[in-house]
Structures are given as C-alpha cells and as structure tokens.
Protein backbone atom coordinates (compact mmCIF):
# COMPACT_ATOMS: atom_id res chain seq x y z
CA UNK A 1 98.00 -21.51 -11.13
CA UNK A 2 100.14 -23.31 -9.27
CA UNK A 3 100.10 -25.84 -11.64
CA UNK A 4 102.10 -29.56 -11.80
CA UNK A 5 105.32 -27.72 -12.01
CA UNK A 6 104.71 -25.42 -9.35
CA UNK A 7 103.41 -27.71 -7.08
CA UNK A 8 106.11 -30.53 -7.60
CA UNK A 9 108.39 -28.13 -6.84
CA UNK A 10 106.51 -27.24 -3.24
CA UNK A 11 106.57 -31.09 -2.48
CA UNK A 12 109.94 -31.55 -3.40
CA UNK A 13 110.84 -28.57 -1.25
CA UNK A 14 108.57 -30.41 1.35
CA UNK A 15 110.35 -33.49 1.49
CA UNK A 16 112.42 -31.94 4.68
CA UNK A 17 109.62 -32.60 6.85
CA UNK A 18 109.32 -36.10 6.49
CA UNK A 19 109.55 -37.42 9.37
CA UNK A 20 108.66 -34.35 11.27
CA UNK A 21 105.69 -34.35 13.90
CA UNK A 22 102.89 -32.55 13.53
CA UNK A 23 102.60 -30.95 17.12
CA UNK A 24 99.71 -27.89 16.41
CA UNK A 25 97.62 -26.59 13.90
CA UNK A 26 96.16 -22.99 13.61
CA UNK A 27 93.83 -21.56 11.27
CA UNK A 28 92.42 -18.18 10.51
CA UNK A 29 90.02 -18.85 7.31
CA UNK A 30 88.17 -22.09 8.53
CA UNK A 31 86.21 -22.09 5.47
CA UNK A 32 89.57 -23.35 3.28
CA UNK A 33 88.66 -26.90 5.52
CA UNK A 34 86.65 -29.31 3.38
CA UNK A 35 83.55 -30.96 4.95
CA UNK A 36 85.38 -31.13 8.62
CA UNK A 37 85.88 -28.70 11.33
CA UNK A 38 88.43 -27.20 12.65
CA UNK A 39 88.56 -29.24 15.62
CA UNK A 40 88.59 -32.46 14.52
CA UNK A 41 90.90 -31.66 11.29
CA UNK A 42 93.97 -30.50 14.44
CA UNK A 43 92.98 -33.24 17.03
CA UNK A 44 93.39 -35.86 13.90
CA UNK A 45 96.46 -34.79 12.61
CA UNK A 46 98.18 -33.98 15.74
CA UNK A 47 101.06 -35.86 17.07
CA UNK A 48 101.17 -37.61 13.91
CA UNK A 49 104.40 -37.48 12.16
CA UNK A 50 104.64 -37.20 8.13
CA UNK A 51 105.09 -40.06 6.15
CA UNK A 52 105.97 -38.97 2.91
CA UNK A 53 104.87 -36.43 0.75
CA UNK A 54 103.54 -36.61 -2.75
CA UNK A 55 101.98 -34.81 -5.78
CA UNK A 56 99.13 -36.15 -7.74
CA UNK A 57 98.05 -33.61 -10.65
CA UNK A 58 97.81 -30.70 -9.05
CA UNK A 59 97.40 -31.59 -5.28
CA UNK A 60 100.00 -31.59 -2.64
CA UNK A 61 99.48 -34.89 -0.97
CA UNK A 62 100.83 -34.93 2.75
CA UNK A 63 100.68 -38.72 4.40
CA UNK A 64 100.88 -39.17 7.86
CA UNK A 65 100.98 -42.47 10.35
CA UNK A 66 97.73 -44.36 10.27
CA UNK A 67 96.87 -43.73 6.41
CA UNK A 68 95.93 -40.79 7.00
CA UNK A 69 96.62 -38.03 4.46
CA UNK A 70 96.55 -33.99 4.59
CA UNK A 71 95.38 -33.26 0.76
CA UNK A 72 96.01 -29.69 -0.48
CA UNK A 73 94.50 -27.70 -3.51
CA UNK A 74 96.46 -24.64 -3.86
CA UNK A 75 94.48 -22.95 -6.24
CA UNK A 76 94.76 -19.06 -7.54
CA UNK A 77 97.28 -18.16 -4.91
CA UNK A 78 97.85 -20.62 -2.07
CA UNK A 79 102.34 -20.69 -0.74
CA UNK A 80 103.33 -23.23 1.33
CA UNK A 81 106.55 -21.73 2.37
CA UNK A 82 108.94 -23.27 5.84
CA UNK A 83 109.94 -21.48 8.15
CA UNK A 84 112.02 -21.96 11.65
CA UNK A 85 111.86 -18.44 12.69
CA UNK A 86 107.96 -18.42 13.63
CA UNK A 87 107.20 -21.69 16.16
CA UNK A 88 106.28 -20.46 19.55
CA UNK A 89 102.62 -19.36 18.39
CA UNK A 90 103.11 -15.87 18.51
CA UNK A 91 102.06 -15.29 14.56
CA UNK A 92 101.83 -11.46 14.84
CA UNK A 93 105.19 -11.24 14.00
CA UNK A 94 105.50 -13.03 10.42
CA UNK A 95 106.41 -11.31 8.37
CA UNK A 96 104.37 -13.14 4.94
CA UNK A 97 101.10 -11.55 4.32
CA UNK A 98 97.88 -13.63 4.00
CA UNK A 99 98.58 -16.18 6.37
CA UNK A 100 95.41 -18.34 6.78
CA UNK A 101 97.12 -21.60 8.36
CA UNK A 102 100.19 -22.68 10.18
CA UNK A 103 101.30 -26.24 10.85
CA UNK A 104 103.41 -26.18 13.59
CA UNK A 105 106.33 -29.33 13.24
CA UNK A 106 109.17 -30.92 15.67
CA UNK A 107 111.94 -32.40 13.80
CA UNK A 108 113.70 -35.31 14.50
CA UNK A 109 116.91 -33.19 15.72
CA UNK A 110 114.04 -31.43 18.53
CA UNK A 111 113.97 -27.70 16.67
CA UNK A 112 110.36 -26.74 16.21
CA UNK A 113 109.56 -25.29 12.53
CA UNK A 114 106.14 -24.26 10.78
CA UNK A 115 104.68 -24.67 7.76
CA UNK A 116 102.63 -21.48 6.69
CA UNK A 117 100.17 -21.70 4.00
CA UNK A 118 99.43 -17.94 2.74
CA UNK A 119 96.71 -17.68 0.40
CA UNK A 120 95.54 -14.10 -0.90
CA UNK A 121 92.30 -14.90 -2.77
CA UNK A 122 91.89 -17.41 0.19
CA UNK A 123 90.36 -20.33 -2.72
CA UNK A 124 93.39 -23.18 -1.52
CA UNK A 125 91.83 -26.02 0.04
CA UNK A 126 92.34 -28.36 2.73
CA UNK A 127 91.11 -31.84 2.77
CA UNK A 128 91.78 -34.76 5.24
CA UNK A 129 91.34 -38.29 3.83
CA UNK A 130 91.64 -42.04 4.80
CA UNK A 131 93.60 -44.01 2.69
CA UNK A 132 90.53 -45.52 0.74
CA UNK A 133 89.08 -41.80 0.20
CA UNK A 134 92.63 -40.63 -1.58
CA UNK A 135 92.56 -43.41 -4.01
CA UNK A 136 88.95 -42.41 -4.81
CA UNK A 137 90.00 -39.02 -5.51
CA UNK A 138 93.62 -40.20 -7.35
CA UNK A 139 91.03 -42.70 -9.43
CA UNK A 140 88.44 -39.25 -10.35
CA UNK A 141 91.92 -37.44 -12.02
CA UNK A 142 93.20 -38.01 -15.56
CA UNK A 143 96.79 -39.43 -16.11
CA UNK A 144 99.76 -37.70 -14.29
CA UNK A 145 101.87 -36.25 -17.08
CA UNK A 146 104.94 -37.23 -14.69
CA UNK A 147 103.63 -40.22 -13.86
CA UNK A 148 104.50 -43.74 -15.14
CA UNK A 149 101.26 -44.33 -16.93
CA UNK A 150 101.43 -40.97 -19.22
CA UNK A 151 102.70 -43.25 -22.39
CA UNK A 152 102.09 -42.30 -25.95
CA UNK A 153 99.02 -44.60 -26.34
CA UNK A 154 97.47 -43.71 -22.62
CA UNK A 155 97.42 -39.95 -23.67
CA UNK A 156 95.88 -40.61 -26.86
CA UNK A 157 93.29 -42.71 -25.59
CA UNK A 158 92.33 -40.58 -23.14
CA UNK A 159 91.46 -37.10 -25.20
CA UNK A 160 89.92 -39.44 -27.52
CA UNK A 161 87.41 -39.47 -24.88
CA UNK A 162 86.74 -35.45 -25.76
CA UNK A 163 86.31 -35.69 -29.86
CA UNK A 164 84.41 -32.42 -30.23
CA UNK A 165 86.35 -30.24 -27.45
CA UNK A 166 88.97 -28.16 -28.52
CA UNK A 167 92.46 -29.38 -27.81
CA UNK A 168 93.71 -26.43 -25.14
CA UNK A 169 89.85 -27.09 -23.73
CA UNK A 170 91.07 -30.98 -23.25
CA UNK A 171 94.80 -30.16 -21.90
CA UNK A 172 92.86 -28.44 -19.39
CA UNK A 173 90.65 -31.56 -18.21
CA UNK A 174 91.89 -32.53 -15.28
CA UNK A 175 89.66 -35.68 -15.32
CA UNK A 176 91.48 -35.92 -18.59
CA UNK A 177 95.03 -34.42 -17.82
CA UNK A 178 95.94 -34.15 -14.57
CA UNK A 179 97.82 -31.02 -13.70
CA UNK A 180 98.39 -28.98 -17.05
CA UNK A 181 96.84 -25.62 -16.45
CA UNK A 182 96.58 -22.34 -18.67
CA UNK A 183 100.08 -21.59 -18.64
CA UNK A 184 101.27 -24.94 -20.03
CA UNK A 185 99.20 -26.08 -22.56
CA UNK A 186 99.41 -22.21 -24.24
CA UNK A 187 102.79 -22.95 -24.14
CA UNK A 188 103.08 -26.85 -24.94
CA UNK A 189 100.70 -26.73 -28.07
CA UNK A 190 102.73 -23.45 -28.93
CA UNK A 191 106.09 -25.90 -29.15
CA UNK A 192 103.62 -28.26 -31.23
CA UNK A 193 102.54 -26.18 -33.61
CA UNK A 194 98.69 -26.54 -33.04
CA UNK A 195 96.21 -24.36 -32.62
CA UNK A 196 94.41 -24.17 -29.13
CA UNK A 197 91.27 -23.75 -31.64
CA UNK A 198 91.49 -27.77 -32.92
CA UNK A 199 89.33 -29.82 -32.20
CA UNK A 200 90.61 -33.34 -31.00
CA UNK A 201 88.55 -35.08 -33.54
CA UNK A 202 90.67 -33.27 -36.48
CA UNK A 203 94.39 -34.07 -35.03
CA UNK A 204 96.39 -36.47 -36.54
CA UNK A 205 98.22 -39.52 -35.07
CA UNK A 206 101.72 -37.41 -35.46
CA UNK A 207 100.04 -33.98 -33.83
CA UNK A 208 98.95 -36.22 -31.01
CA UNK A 209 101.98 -37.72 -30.80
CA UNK A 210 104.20 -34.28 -30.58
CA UNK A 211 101.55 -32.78 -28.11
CA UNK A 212 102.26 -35.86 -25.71
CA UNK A 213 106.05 -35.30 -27.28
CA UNK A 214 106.39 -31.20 -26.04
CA UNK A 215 103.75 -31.77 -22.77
CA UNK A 216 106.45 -34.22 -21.55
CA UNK A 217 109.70 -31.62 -22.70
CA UNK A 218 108.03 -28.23 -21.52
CA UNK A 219 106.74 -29.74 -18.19
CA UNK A 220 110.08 -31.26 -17.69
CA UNK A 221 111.87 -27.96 -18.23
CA UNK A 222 109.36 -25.95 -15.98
CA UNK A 223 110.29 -28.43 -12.81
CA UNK A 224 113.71 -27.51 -13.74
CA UNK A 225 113.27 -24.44 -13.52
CA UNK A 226 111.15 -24.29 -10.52
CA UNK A 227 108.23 -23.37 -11.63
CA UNK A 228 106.57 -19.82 -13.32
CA UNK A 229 106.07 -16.85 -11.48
CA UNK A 230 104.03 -14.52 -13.23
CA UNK A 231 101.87 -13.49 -10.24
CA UNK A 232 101.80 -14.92 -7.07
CA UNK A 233 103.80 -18.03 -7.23
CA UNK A 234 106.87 -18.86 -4.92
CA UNK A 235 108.46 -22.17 -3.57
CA UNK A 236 108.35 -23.11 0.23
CA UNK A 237 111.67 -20.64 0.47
CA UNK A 238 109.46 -17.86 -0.88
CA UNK A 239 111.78 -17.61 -3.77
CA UNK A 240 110.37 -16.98 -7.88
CA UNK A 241 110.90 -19.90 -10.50
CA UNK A 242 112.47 -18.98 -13.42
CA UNK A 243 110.37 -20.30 -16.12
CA UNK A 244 108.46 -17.08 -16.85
CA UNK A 245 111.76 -15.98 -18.77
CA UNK A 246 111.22 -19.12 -21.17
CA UNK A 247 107.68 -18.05 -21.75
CA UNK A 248 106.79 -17.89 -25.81
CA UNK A 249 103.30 -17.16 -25.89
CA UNK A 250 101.47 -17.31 -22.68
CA UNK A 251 100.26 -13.49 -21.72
CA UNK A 252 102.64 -12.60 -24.89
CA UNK A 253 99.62 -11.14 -26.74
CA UNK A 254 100.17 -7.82 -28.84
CA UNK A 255 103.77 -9.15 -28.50
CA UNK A 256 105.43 -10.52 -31.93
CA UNK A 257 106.24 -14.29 -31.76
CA UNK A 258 109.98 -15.15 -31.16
CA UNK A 259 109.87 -17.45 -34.02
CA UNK A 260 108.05 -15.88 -37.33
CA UNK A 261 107.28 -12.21 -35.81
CA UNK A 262 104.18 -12.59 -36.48
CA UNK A 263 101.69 -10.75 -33.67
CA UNK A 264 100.65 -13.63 -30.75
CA UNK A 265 96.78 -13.75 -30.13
CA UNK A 266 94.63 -14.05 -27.17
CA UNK A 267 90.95 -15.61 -27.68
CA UNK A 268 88.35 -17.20 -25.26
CA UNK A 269 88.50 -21.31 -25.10
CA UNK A 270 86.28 -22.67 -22.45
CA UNK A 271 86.04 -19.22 -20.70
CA UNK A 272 89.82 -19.60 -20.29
CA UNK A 273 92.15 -17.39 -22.08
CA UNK A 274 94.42 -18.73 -24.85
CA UNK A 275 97.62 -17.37 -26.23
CA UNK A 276 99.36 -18.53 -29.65
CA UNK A 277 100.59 -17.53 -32.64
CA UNK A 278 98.41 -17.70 -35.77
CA UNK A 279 100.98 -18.32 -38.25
CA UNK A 280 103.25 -20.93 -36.66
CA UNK A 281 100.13 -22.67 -34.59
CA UNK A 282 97.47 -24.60 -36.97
C-alpha cells in the first residue's frame, strides 16, 4: 500500500508538472536515496525540467531532459502531495507531518511550487536512473495490469510460471504481476469466486480467465475512484479515495459477507494476510 491504483492516481495528479523545472531539492531522511548521495542525486536533477511522468507497477516514474528519470517506490506510507504555498525554503511552516523530501519546481507561467514527499514509516524510496537502467528495472517487473500487454493469454502464461504457489501468493508477485497488492487481489479473487488458498496448478482455463476478467474490472473501478484509503493513503491534493466504501472482503473479517452472510475469514498466505469468504470463494 499504495498500490497500482493509488499510485496512478498520484501520477495522474502529477501530470501538472510536466514541464516544470526542477530548481532545488531538500532532504531530511537521506537514507530513502538508493545507492547515490545526496549531493549528486540534487546537482543531477537540478535545472532539469520534467518530461513526462509515468507509472510502471507500482513505481512513480518521473523523466526529465537527458533520459534521465527520478524513480519512486512509495511503499507503506510514502504522499506525494503539491503544493504552492511552501516554495521559498522555509519548511518549518508546512503544515503535513513527516516530510522527508521537497522538490522545489518553477512553472512555465514563473510561480514556484513544491512537491513534498511525506513518508511516516520513512520505507519510500528514491532512485535516479539512466534511460538504459529503467528499462532494466521495467524488464525485472511482471506485466502491467493497465498496460497493453496484460491480455488473456499473457496473464495466463505468466502464473503458469508459479504452479505450486497459491493464487493470492502469485497476484502478489510483482515479477509476476506488477502492481496488485494485498488489498486487490483479496478483493479481485473475492469478485472471482476463488479461494486465495488455490493453488495455480488446480485452476481452470475459465477461473483463470475471470481472475484476469475481475483484476482488469476491480482495478479499473479503484482508479475511478481514486484509490483506497484505509490508512495512510491520499492523492497529491491530500484528499482520501473512495474505494474503501466498495470494499467486500479486505480487513472485513468477523464481518458477514455482503453476498451469502456467511462470516469473511482472515488466514496467513505468504506471511501476508488474506481476507475471503469461505462459502462464496473456492
């Protein structure tokens, strides 16, 4: 959490920028900088101005001039939220806790803005990466459920790769599925009908096919919706998404399902949690 809902919306909040110039970068947790300092990460990204910005699974992928490209891992609890109130470096006054890094922008139109990434559990990352670097990582990642390759047959092949995992265990793969998370593939094999306990190996052509089927509709309906917050979770306004109130499963346990009544479970897949209903899932 964030996952490819969550951080779609971000980028498509994002897309403002482009075209911005990155004038400054500050940062008060260093460590969130992956194998560069602190240094060289601001003297390489400033006065370059943003290309376009893109998700891949469930990285925020900022491109600047010179194919260079500011890669972010949100993790847990990382916000990427704009602001124009807070650009003249004096960051005592924000008002958004857990600030670890602002990137300080000058729009087309001349009006300075920010970008403030707030992360409370302070596990977001920051990578920067040369064009040749992003396609390795891009090329390490399953399909993109949102992506043009995620067909039927591609999604099929590729948890055939995982026979003996179980099929929430798989979802989860992100060298397998890139993006889908805890919260969406409780809630995707939920609209299925399968248990989270299945093993690949075991599904049918047709239970593959309405996995791939839902995965598409639920994920669909979460961008919609801008996202679930259910804990720390906000868009680059610092406003909720509203798919928490479409929830059916996912931290619904002791609750009765909204389909059958029957009581929704929690067990222990791949020491991730896993929500679902015993009668309508198997």
């Amino acid at each position: 959490m964030p996952e490819l809902p969550e951080v779609q919306t971000i980028v498509s909040d994002l897309q403002s920028i482009v075209g911005d110039k990155i004038t400054d970068f500050k940062t008060y947790w260093p460590k969130a900088l992956q194998n560069i300092s602190t240094k060289k990460f601001s003297s390489a990204i400033k006065n370059r101005k943003i290309k376009s910005i893109e998700r891949f699974g469930k990285y925020a992928i900022i491109n600047l001039e010179k194919n260079l490209a500011i890669v972010i891992h949100l993790r847990m609890t990382g916000k990427l939220l704009i602001s124009t109130q807070v650009a003249s470096g004096k960051d005592q006054g924000l008002k958004e806790k857990h600030i670890r890094h602002v990137f300080y922008l000058r729009a087309a139109s001349r009006k300075p803005k920010t970008v403030l990434f707030s992360d409370v559990r302070k596990f977001a990352t920051i990578s920067l990466y040369d064009k040749k670097d992003l396609m390795n990582l891009k090329n390490k990642l399953g399909i993109d459920p949102l992506g043009k390759d995620y067909t039927p047959e591609n999604f099929s092949d590729a948890i055939a790769k995982k026979p003996h995992k179980e099929i929430k265990d798989v979802l989860m793969d992100q060298t397998v599925i890139a993006g889908i998370g805890n919260i969406y593939a409780s809630e995707i094999l939920f609209e299925a009908k399968i248990s989270p306990h299945r093993k690949v190996k075991d599904l049918s052509r047709e239970e593959i096919r309405s996995i791939y089927k839902f995965s598409m509709k639920v994920l669909k309906k979460a961008v919609k919706l801008r996202g679930t917050s259910v804990s720390d979770y906000r868009d680059a306004s610092g406003s909720r998404g509203k798919f928490q109130h479409r929830l059916s499963v996912y931290k619904k346990h002791g609750q009765q399902c909204k389909k059958c009544d029957t009581i929704i479970e929690k067990s222990t897949i791949g020491q991730r949690s896993a929500f679902y209903c015993p009668k309508c899932q198997h």
